[in-house]
PDB file of N, CA and C in Angstrom:
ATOM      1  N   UNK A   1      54.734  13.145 -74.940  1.00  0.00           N
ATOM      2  CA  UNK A   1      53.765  12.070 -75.065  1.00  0.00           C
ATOM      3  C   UNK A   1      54.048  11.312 -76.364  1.00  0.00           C
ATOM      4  N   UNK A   2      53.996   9.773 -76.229  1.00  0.00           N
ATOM      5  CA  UNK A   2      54.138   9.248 -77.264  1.00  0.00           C
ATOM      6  C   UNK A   2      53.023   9.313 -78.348  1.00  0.00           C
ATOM      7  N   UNK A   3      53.017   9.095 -79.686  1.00  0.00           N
ATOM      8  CA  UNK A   3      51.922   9.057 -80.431  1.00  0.00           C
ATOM      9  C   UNK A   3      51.370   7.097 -80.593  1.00  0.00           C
ATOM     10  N   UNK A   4      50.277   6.853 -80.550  1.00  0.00           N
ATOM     11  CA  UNK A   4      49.427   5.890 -80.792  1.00  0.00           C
ATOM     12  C   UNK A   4      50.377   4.819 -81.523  1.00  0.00           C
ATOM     13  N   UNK A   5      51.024   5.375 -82.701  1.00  0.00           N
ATOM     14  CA  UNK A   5      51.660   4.321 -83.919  1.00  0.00           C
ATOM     15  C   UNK A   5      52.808   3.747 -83.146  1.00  0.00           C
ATOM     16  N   UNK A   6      53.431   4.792 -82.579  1.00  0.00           N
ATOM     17  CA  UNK A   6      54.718   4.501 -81.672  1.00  0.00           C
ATOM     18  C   UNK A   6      54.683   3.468 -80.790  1.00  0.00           C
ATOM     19  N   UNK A   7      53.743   3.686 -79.723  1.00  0.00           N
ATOM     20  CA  UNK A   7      53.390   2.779 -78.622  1.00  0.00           C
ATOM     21  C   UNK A   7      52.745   1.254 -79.484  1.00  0.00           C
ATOM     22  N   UNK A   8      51.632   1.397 -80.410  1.00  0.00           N
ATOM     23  CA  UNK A   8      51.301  -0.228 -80.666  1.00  0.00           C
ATOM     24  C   UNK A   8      52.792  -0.371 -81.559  1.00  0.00           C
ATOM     25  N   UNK A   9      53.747   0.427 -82.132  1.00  0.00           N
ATOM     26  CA  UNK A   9      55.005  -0.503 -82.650  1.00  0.00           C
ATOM     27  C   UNK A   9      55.670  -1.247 -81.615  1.00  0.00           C
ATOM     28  N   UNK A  10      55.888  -0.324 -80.517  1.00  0.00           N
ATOM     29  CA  UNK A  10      57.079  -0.648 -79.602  1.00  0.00           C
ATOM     30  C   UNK A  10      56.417  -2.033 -78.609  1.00  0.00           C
ATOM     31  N   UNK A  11      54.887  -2.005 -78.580  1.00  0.00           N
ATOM     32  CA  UNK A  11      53.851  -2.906 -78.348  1.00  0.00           C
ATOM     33  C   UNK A  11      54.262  -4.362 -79.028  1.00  0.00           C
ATOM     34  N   UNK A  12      54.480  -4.624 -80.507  1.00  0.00           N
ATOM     35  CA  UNK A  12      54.512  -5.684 -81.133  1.00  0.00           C
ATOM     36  C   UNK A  12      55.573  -5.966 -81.354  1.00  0.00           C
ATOM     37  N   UNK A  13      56.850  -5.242 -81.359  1.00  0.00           N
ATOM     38  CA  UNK A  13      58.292  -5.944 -81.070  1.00  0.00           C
ATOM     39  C   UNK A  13      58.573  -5.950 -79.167  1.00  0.00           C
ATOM     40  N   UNK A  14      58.173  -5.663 -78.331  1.00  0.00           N
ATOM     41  CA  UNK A  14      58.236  -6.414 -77.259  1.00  0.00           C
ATOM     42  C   UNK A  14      57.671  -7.831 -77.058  1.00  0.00           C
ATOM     43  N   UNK A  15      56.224  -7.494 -77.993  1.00  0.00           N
ATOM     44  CA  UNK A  15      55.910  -8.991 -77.584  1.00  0.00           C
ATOM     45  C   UNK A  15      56.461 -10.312 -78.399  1.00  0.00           C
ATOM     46  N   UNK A  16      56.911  -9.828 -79.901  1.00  0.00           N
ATOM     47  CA  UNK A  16      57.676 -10.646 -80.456  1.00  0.00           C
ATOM     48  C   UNK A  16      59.108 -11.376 -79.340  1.00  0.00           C
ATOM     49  N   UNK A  17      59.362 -10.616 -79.162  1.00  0.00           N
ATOM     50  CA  UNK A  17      60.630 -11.072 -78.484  1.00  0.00           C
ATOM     51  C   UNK A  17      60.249 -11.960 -77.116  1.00  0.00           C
ATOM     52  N   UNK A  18      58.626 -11.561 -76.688  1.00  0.00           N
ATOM     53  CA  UNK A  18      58.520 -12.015 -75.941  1.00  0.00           C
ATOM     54  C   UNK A  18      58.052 -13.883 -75.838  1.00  0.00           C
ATOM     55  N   UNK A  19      57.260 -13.641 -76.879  1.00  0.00           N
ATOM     56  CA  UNK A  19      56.877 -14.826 -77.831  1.00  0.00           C
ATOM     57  C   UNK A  19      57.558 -16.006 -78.379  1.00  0.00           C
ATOM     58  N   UNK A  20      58.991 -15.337 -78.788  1.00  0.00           N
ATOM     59  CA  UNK A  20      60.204 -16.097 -78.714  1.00  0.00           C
ATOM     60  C   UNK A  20      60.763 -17.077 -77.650  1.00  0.00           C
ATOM     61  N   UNK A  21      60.964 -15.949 -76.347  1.00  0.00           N
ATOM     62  CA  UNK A  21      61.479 -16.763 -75.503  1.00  0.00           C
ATOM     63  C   UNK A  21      60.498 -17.653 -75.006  1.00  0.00           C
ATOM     64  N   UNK A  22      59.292 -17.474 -74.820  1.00  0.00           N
ATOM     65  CA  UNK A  22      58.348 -17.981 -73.879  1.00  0.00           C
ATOM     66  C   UNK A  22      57.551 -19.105 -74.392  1.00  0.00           C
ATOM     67  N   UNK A  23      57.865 -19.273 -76.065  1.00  0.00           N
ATOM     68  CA  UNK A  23      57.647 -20.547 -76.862  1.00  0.00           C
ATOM     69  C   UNK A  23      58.930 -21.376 -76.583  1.00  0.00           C
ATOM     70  N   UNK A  24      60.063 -21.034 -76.396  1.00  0.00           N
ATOM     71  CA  UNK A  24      61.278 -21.676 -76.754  1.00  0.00           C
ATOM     72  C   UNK A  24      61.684 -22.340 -75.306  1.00  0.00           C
ATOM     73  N   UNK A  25      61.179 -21.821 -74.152  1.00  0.00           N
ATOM     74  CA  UNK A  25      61.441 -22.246 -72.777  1.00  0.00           C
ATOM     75  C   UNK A  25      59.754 -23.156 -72.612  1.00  0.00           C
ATOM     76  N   UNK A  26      58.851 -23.145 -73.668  1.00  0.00           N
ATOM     77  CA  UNK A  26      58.072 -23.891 -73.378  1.00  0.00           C
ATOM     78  C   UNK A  26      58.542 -25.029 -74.347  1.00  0.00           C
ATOM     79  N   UNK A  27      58.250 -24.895 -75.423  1.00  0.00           N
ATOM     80  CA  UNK A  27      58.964 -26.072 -76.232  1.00  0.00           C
ATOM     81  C   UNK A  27      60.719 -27.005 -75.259  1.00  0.00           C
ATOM     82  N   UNK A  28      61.187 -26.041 -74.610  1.00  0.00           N
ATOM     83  CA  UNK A  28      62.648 -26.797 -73.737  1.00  0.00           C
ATOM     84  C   UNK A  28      62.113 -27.671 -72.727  1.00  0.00           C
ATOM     85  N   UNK A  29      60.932 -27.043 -72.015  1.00  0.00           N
ATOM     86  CA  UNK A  29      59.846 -28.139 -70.863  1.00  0.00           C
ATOM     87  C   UNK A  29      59.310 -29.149 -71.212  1.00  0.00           C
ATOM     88  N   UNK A  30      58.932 -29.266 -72.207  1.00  0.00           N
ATOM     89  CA  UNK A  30      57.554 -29.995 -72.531  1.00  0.00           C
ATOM     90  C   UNK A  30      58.501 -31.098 -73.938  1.00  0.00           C
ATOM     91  N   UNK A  31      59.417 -30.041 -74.554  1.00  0.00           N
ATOM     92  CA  UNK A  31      60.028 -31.249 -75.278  1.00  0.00           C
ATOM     93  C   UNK A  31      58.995 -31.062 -76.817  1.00  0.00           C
ATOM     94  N   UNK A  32      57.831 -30.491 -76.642  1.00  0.00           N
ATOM     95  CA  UNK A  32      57.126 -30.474 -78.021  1.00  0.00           C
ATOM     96  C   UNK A  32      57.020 -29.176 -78.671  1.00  0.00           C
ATOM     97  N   UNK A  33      57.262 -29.014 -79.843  1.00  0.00           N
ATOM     98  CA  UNK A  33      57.375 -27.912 -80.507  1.00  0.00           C
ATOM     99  C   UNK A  33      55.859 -27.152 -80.930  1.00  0.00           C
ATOM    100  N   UNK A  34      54.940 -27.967 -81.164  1.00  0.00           N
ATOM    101  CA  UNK A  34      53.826 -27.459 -81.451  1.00  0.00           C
ATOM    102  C   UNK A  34      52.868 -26.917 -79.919  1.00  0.00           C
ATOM    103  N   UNK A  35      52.880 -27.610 -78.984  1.00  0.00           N
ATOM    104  CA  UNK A  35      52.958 -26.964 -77.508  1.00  0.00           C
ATOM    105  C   UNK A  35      53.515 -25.542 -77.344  1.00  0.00           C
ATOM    106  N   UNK A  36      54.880 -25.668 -77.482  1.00  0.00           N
ATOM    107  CA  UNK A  36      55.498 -24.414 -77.554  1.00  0.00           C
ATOM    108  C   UNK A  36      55.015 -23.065 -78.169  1.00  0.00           C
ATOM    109  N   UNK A  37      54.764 -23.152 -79.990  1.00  0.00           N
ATOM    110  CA  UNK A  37      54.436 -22.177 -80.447  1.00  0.00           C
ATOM    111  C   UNK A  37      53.171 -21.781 -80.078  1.00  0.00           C
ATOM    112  N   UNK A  38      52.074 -22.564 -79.422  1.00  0.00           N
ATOM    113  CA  UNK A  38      51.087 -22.628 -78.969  1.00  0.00           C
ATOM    114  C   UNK A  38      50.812 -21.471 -77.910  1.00  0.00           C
ATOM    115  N   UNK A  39      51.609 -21.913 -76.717  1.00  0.00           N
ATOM    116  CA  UNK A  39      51.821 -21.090 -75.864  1.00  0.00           C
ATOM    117  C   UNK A  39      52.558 -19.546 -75.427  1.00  0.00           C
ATOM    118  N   UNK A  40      53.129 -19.506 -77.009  1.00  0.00           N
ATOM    119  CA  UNK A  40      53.859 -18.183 -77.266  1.00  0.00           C
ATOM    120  C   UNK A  40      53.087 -17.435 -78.121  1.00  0.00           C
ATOM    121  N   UNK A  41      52.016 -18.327 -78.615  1.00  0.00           N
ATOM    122  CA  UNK A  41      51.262 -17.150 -79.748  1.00  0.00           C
ATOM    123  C   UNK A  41      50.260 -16.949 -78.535  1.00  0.00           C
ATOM    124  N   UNK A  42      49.398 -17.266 -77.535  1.00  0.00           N
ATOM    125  CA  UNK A  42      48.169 -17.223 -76.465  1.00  0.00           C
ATOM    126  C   UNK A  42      48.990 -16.504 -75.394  1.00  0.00           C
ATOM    127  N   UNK A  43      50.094 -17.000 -74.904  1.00  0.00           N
ATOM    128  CA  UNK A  43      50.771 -15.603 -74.059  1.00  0.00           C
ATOM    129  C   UNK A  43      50.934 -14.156 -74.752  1.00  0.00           C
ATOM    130  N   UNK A  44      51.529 -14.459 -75.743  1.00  0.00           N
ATOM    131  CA  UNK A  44      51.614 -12.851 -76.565  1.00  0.00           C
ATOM    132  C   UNK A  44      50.395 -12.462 -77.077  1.00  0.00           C
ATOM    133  N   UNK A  45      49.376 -13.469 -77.199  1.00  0.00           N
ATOM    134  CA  UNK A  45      48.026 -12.300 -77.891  1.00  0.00           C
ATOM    135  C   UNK A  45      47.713 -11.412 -76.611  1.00  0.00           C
ATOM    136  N   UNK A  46      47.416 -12.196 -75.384  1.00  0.00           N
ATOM    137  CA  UNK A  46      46.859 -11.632 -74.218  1.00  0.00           C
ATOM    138  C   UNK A  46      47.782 -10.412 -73.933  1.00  0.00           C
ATOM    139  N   UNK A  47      49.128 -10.504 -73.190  1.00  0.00           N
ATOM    140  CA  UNK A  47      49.875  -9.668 -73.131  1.00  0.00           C
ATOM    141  C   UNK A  47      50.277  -8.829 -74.124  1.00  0.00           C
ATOM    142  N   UNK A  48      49.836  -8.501 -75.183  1.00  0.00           N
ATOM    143  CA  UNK A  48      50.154  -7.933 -76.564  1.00  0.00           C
ATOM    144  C   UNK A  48      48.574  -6.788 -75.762  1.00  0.00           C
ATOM    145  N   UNK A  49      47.588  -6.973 -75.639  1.00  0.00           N
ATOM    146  CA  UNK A  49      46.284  -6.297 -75.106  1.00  0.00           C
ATOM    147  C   UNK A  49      46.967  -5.323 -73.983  1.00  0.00           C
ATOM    148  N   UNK A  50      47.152  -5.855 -73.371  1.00  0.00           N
ATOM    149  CA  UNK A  50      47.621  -5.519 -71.795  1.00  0.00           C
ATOM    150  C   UNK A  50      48.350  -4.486 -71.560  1.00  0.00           C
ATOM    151  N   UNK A  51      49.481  -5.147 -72.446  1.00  0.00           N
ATOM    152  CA  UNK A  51      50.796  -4.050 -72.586  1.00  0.00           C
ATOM    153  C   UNK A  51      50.204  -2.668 -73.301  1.00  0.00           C
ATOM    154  N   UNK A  52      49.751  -2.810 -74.123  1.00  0.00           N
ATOM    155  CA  UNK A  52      49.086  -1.945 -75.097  1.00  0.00           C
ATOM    156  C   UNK A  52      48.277  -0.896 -73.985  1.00  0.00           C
ATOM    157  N   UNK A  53      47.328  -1.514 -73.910  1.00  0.00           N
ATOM    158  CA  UNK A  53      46.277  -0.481 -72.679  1.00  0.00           C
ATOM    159  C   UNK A  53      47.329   0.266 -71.149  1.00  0.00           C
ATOM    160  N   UNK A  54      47.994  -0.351 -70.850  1.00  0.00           N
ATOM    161  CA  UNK A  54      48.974  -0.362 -69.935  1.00  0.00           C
ATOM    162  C   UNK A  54      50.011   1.099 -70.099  1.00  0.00           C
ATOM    163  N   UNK A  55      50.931   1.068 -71.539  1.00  0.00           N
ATOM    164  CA  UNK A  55      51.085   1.636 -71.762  1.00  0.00           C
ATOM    165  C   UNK A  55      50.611   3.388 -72.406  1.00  0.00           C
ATOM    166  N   UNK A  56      49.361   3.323 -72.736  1.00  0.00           N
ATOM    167  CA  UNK A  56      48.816   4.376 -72.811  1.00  0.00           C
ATOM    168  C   UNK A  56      48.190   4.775 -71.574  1.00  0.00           C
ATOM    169  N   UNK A  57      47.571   4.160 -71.083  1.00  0.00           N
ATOM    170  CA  UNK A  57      47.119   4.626 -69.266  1.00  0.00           C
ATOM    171  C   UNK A  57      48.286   5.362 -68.855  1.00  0.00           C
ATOM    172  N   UNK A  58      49.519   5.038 -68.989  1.00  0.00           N
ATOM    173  CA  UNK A  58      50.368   5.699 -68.229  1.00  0.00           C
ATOM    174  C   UNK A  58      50.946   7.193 -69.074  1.00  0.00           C
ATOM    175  N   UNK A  59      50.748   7.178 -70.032  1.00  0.00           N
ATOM    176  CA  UNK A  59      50.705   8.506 -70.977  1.00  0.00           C
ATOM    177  C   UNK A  59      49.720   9.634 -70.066  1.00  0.00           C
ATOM    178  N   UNK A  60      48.308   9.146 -69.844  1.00  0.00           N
ATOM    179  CA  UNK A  60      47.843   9.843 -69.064  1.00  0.00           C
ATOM    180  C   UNK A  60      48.267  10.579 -67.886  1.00  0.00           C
ATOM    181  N   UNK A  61      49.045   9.824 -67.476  1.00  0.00           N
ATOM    182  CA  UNK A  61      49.614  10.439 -66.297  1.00  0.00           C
ATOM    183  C   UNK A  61      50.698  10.978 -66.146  1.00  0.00           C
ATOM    184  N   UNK A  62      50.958  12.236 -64.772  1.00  0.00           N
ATOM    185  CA  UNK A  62      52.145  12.836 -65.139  1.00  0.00           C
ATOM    186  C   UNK A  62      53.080  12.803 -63.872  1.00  0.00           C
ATOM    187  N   UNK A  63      52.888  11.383 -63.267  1.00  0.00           N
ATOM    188  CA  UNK A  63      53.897  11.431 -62.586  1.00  0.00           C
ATOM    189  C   UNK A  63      55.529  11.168 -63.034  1.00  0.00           C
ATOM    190  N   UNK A  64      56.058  11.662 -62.155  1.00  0.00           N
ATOM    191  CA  UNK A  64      57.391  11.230 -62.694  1.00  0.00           C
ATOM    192  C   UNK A  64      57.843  12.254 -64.148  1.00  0.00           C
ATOM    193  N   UNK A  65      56.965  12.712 -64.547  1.00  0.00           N
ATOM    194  CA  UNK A  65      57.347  14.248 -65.674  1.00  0.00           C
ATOM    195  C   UNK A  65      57.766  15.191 -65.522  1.00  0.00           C
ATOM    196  N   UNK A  66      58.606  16.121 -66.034  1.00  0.00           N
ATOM    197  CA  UNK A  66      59.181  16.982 -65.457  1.00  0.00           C
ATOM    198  C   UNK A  66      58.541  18.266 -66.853  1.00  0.00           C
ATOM    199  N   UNK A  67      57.650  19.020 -66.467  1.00  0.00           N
ATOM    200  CA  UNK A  67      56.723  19.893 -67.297  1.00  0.00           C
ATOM    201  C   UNK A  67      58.087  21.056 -68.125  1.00  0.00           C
ATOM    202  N   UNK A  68      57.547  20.837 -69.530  1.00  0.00           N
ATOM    203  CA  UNK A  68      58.970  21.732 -69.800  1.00  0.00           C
ATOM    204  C   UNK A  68      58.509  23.339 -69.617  1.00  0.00           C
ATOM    205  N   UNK A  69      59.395  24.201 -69.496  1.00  0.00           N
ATOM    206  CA  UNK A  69      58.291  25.752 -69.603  1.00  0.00           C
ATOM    207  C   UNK A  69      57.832  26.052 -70.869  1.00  0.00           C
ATOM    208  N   UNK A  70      57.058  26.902 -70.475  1.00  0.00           N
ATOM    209  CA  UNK A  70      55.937  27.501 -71.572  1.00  0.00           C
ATOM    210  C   UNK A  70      56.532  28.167 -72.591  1.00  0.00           C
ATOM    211  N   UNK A  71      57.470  29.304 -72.350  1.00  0.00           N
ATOM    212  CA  UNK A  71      58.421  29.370 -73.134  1.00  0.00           C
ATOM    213  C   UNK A  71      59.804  29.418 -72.769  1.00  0.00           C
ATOM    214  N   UNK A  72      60.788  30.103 -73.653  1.00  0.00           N
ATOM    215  CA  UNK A  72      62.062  30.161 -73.138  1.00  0.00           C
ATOM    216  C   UNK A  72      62.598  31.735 -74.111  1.00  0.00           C
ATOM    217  N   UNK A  73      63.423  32.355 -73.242  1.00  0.00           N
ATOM    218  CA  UNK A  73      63.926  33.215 -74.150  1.00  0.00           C
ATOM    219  C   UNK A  73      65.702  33.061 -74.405  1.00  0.00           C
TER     220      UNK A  73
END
């Protein structure tokens, strides 16, 4: 299981990167730069939430885990 710090890090460099592209293909549409950063900081706040909750929900769960044993000798 990941710890809390881990997940909101790995949380805020996905969305950076995400923020990037998704200002930079809006600013390439629209032609305006302040549009752009606009829409990359309001896409990434929302999805910055999402991802976040998203990713710990699935901590909860154990599909797809493979349980290690209890012990080993």
């Amino acid at each position: 299981m990941e710890s809390l710090k881990r997940s909101l890090v790995k949380t805020i460099s996905y969305r950076l990167i995400g923020a990037a592209i998704t200002g930079s293909i809006t600013w390439f549409l629209t032609g305006q730069l302040l549009v752009g950063i606009q829409v990359g900081i309001l896409d990434s706040a929302s999805k910055f939430v999402f991802y976040f909750i998203h990713e710990r929900a699935w901590n909860k769960i154990s599909f797809g885990r493979i349980k290690p044993p209890e012990y080993e000798i």
